[in-house]
C-alpha atoms as a PDB file:
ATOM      1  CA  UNK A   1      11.256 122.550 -18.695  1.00  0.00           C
ATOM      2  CA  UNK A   2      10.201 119.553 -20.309  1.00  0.00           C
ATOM      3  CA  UNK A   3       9.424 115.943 -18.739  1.00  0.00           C
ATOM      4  CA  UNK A   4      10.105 112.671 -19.671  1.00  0.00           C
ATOM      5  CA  UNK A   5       6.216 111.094 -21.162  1.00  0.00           C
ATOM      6  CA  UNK A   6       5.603 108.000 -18.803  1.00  0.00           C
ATOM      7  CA  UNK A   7       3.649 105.028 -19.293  1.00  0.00           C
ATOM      8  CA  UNK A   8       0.350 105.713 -20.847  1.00  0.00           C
ATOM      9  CA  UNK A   9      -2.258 104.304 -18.240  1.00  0.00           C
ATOM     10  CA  UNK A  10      -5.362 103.376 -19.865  1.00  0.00           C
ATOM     11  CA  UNK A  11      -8.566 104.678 -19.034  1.00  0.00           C
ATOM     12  CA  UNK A  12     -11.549 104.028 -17.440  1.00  0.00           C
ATOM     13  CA  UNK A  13     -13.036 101.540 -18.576  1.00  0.00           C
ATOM     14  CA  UNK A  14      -9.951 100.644 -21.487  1.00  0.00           C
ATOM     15  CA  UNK A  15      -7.996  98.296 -19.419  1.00  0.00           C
ATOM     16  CA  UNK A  16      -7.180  95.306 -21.504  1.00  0.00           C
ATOM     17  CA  UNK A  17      -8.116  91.816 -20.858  1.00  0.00           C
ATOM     18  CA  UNK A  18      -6.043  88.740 -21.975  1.00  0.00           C
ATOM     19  CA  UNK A  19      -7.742  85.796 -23.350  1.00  0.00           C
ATOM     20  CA  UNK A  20      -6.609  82.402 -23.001  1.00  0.00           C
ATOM     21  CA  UNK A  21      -3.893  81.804 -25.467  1.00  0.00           C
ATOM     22  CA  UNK A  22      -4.596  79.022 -28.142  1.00  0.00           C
ATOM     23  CA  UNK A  23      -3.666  75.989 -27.033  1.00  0.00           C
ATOM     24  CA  UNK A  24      -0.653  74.280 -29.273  1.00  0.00           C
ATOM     25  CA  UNK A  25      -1.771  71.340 -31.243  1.00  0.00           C
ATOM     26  CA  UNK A  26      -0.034  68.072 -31.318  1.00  0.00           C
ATOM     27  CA  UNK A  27       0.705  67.064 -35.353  1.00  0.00           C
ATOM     28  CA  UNK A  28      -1.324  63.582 -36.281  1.00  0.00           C
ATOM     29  CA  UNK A  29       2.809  61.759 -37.009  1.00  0.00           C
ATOM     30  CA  UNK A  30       3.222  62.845 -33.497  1.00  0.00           C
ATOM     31  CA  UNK A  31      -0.202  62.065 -32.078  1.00  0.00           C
ATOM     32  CA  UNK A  32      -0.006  58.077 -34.109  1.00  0.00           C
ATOM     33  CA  UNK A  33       3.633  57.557 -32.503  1.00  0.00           C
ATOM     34  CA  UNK A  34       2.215  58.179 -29.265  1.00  0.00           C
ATOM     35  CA  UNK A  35      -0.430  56.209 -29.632  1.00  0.00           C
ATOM     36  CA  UNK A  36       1.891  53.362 -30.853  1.00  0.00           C
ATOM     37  CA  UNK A  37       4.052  54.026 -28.007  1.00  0.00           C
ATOM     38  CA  UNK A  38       1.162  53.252 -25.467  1.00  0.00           C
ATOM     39  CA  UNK A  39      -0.456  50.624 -26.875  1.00  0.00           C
ATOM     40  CA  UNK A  40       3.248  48.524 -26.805  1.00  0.00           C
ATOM     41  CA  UNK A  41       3.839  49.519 -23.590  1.00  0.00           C
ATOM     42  CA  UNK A  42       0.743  48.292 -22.458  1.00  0.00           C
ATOM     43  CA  UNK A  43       0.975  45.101 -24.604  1.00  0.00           C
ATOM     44  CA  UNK A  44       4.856  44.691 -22.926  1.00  0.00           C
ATOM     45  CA  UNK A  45       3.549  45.180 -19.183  1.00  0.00           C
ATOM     46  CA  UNK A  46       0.596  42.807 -20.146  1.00  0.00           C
ATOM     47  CA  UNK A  47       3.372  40.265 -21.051  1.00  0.00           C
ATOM     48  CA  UNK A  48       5.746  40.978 -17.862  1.00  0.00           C
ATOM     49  CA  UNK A  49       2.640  40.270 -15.631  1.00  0.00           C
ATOM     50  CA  UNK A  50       1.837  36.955 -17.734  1.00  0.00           C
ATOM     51  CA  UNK A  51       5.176  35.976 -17.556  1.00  0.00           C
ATOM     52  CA  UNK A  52       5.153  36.433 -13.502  1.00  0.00           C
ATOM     53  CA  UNK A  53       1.538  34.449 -13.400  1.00  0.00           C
ATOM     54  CA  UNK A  54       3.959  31.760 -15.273  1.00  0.00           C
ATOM     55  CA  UNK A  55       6.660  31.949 -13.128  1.00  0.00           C
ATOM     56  CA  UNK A  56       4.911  31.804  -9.570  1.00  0.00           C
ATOM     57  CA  UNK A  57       2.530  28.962 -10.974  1.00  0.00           C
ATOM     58  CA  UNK A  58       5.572  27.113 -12.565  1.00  0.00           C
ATOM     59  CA  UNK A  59       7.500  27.697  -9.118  1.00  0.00           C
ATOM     60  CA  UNK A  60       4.301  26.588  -7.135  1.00  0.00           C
ATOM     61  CA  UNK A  61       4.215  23.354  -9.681  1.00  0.00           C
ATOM     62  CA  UNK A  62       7.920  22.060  -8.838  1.00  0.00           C
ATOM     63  CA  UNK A  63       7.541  22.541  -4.966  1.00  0.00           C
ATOM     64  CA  UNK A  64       4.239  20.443  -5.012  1.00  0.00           C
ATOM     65  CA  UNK A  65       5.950  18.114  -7.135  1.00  0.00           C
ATOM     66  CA  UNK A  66       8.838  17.986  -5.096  1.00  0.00           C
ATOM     67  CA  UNK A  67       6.816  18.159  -1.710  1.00  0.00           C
ATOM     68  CA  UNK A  68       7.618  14.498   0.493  1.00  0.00           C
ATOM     69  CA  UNK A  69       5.632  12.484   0.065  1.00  0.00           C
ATOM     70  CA  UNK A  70       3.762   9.628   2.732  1.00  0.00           C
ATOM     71  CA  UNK A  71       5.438   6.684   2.294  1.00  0.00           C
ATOM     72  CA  UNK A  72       2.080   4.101   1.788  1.00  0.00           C
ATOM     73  CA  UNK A  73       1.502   1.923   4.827  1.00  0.00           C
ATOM     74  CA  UNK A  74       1.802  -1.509   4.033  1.00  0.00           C
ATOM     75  CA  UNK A  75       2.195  -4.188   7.105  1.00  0.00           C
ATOM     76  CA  UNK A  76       4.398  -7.348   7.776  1.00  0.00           C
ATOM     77  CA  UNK A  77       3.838 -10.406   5.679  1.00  0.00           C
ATOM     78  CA  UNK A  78       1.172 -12.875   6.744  1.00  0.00           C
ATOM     79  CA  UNK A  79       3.876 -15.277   7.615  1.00  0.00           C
ATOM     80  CA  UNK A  80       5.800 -12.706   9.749  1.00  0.00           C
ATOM     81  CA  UNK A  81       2.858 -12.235  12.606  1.00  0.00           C
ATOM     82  CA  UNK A  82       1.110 -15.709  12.278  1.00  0.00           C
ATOM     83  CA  UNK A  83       2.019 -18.665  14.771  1.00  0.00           C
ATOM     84  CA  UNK A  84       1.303 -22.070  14.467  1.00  0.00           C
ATOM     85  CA  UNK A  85       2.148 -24.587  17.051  1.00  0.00           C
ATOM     86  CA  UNK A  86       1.671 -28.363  17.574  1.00  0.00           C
ATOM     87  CA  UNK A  87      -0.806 -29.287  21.292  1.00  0.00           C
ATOM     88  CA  UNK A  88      -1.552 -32.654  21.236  1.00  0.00           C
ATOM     89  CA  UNK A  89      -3.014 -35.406  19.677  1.00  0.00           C
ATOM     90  CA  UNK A  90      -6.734 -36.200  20.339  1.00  0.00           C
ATOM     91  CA  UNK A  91      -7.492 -39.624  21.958  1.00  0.00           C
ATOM     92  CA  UNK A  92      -9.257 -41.424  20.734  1.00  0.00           C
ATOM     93  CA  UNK A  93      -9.000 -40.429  17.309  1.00  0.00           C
ATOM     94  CA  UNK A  94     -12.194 -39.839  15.089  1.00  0.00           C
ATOM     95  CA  UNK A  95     -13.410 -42.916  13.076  1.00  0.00           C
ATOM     96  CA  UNK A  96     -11.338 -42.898   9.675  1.00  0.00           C
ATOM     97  CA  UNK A  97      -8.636 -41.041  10.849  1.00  0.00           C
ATOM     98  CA  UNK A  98      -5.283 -42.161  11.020  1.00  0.00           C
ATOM     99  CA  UNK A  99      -4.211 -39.413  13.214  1.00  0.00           C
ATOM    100  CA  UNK A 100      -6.039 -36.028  14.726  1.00  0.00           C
ATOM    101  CA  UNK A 101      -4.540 -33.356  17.089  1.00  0.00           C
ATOM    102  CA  UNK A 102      -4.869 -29.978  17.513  1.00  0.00           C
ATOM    103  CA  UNK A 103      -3.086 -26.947  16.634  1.00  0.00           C
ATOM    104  CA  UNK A 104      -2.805 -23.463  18.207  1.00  0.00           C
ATOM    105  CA  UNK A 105      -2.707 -20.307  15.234  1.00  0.00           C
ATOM    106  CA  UNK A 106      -2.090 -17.147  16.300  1.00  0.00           C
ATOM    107  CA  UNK A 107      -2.317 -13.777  15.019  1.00  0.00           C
ATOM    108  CA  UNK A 108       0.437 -11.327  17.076  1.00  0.00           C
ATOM    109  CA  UNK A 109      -0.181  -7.772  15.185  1.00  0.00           C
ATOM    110  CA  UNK A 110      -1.513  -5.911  11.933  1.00  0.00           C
ATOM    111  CA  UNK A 111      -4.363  -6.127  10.345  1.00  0.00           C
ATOM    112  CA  UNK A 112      -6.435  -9.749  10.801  1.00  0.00           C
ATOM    113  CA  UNK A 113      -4.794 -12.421   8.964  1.00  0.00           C
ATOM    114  CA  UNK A 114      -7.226 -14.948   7.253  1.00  0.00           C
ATOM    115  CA  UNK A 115      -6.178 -18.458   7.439  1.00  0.00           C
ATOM    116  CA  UNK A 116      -7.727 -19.921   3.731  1.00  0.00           C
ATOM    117  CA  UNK A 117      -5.747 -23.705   4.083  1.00  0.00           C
ATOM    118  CA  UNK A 118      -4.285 -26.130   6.070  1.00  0.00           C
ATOM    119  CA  UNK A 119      -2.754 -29.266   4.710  1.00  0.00           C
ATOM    120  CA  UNK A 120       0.308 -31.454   4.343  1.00  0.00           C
ATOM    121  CA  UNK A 121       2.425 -32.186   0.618  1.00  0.00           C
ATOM    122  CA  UNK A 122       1.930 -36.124   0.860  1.00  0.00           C
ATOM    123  CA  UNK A 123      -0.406 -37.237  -1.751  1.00  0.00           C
ATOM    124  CA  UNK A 124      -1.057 -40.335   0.418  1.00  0.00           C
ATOM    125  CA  UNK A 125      -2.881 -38.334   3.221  1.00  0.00           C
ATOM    126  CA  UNK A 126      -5.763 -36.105   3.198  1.00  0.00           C
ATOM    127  CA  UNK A 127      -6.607 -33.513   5.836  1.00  0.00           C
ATOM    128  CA  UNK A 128      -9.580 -32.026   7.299  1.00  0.00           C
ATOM    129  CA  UNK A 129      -9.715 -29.307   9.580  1.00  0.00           C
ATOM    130  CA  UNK A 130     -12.368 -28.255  12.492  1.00  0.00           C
ATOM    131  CA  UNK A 131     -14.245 -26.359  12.309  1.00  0.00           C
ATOM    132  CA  UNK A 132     -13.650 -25.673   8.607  1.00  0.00           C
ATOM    133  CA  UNK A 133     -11.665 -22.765   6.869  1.00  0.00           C
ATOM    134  CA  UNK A 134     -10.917 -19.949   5.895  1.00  0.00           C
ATOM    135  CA  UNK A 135     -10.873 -18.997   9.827  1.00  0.00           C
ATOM    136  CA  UNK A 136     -10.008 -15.126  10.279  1.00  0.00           C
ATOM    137  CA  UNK A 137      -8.183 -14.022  13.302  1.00  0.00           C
ATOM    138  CA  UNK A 138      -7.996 -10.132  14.263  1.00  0.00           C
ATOM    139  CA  UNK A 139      -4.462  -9.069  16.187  1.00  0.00           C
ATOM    140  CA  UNK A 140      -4.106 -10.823  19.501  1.00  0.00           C
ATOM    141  CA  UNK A 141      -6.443 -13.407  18.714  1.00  0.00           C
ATOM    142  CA  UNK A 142      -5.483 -17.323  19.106  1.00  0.00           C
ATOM    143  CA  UNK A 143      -7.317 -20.619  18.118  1.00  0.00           C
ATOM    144  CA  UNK A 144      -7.316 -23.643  18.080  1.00  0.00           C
ATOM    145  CA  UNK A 145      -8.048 -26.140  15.459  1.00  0.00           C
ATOM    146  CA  UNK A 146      -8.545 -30.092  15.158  1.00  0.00           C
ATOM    147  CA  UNK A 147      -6.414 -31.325  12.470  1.00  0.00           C
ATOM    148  CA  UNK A 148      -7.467 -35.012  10.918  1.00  0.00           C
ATOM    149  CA  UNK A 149      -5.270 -36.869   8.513  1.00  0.00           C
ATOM    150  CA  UNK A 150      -6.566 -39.880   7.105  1.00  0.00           C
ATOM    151  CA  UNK A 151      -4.570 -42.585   5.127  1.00  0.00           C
ATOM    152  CA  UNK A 152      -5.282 -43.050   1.230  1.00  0.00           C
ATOM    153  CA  UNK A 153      -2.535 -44.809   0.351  1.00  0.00           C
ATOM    154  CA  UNK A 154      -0.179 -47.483   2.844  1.00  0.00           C
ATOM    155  CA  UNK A 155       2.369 -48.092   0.342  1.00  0.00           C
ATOM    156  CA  UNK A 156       3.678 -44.611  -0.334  1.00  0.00           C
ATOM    157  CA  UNK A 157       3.398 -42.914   3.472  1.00  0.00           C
ATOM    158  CA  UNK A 158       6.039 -41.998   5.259  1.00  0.00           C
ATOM    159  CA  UNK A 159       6.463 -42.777   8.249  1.00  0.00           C
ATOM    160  CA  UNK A 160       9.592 -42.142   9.562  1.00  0.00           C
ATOM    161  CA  UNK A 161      10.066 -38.305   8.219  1.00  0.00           C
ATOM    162  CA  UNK A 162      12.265 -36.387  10.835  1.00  0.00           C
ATOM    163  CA  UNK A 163      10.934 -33.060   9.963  1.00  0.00           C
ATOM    164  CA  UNK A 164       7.239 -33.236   8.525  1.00  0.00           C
ATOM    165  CA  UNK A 165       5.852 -29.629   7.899  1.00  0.00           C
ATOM    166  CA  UNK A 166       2.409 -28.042   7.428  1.00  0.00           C
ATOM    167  CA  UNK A 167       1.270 -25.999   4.255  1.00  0.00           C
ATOM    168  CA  UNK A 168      -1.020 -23.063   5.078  1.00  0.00           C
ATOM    169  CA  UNK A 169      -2.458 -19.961   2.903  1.00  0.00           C
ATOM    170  CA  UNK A 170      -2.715 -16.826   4.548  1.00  0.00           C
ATOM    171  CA  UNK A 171      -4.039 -13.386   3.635  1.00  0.00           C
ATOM    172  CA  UNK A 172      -4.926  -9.965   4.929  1.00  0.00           C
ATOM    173  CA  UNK A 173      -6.009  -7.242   2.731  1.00  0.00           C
ATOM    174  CA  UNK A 174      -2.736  -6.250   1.425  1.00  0.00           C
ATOM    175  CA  UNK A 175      -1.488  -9.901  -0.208  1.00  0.00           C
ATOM    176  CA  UNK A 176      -1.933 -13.542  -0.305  1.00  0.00           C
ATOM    177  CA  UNK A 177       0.950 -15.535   1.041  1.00  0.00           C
ATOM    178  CA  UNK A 178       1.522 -19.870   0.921  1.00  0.00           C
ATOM    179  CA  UNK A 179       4.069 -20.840   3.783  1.00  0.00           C
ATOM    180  CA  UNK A 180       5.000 -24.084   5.695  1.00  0.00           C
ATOM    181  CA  UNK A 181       5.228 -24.487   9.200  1.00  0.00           C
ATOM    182  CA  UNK A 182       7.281 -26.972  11.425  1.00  0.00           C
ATOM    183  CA  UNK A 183       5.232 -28.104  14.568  1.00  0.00           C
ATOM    184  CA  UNK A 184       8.135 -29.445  16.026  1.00  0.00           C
ATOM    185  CA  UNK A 185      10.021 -32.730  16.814  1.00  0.00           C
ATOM    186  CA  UNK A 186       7.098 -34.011  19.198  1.00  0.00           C
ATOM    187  CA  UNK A 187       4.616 -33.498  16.460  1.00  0.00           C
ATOM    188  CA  UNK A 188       6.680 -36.255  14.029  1.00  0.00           C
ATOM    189  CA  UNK A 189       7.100 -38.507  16.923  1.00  0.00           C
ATOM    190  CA  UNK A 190       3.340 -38.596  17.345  1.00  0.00           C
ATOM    191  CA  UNK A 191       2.703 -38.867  13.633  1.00  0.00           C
ATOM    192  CA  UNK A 192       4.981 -41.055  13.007  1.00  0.00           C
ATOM    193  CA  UNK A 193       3.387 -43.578  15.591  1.00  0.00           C
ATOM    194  CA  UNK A 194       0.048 -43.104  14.220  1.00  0.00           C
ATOM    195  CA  UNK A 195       1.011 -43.693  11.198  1.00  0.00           C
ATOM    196  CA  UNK A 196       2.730 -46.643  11.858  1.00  0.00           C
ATOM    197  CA  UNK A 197      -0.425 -48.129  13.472  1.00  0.00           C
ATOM    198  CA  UNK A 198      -2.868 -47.385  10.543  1.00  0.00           C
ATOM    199  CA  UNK A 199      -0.047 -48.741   8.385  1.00  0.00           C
ATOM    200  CA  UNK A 200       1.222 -51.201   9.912  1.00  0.00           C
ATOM    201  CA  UNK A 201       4.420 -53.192   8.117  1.00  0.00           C
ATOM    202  CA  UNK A 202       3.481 -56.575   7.117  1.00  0.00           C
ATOM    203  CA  UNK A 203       5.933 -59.416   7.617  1.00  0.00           C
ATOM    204  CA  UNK A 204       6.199 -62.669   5.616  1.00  0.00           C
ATOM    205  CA  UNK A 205       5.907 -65.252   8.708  1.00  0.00           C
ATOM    206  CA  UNK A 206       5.403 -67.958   5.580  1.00  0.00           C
ATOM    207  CA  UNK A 207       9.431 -66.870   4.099  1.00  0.00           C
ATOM    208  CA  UNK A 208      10.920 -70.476   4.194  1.00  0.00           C
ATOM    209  CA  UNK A 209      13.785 -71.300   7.072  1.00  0.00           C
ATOM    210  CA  UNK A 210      17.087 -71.069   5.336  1.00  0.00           C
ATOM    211  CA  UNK A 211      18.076 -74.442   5.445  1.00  0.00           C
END
């Protein structure tokens, strides 16, 4: 009886070995599109992550921008925190002067207020003030000042103003201010009487009797 012829086992010594199997090789066209397809992705994710940089720093831009901002300090007036007020009149009076007295200036708050002038608007008196000006007063501080107004001209004063003021300049570091003050119905009384007795109104005794 015949058999069936199995699988032929090699030898000793025969057994086969495999080398590795030749790699395939990518065609050039193929190996250039890739290529290409690389380098634009690369160039597009370079752009994406500029255009982020762009974004955040344009975001970053407006909210600074847009941030609140201090609103810059910048005090009261001059006129708003300085006083002036009307003591009394000095007696006697200096030599020349028609009328002295002394004022009180005050500073209430702020920075220190810098009082440049003191005078009056009528072109027939002249003022002088001790001890002289500017005179700068920090916050809190008071002075007082002697005030002398001497006569120039008789003709043109006068003497019976209900409501004669006081021109000053003041300034702090932020602005330079000109303001008039009121002392007050005492202070025209007294000037008014001085006045009146460095200018005194002459009379005709000579005017003939009506007959």
């Amino acid at each position: 009886m015949s058999g069936g012829i199995g699988p032929v086992e090699p030898g000793e010594g025969t057994e086969a070995h495999e080398g590795p199997r030749p790699g395939t090789r990518t065609p050039p066209a193929v190996r250039r599109v890739r290529e290409a397809y690389e380098g634009h992705r690369r160039a597009v994710l370079a752009v994406a992550a500029l255009t982020c940089v762009s974004a955040v720093l344009a975001g970053g831009a407006a909210l600074y921008a847009a941030r609140p901002r201090p609103v810059p300090y910048r005090p009261p007036a001059p006129s708003q925190v300085f006083s002036l007020g009307y003591v009394a009149p000095v007696e006697p009076a200096s030599a020349g002067s028609a009328f002295e007295f002394t004022v009180r200036v005050r500073v209430a708050s702020g920075p220190a207020i810098t009082l440049e002038r003191l005078t009056q608007s009528s072109r027939a008196l002249t003022v002088d003030v001790q001890p002289p000006l500017p005179a700068t007063l920090a916050p809190g501080e008071a002075r007082d000042l002697v005030v002398r107004i001497q006569v120039t001209d008789c003709v043109h004063v006068a003497r019976n103003s209900s409501l004669p003021f006081l021109e000053v300049t003041l300034s702090n570091k932020f602005e330079k201010e000109d303001h008039s003050y009121i002392p007050g119905d005492r202070y025209a009384r007294d000037l008014s009487t001085a006045l009146t007795r460095a200018c005194p109104v002459v009379r005709d005794a000579d005017a003939p009797t009506p007959s």
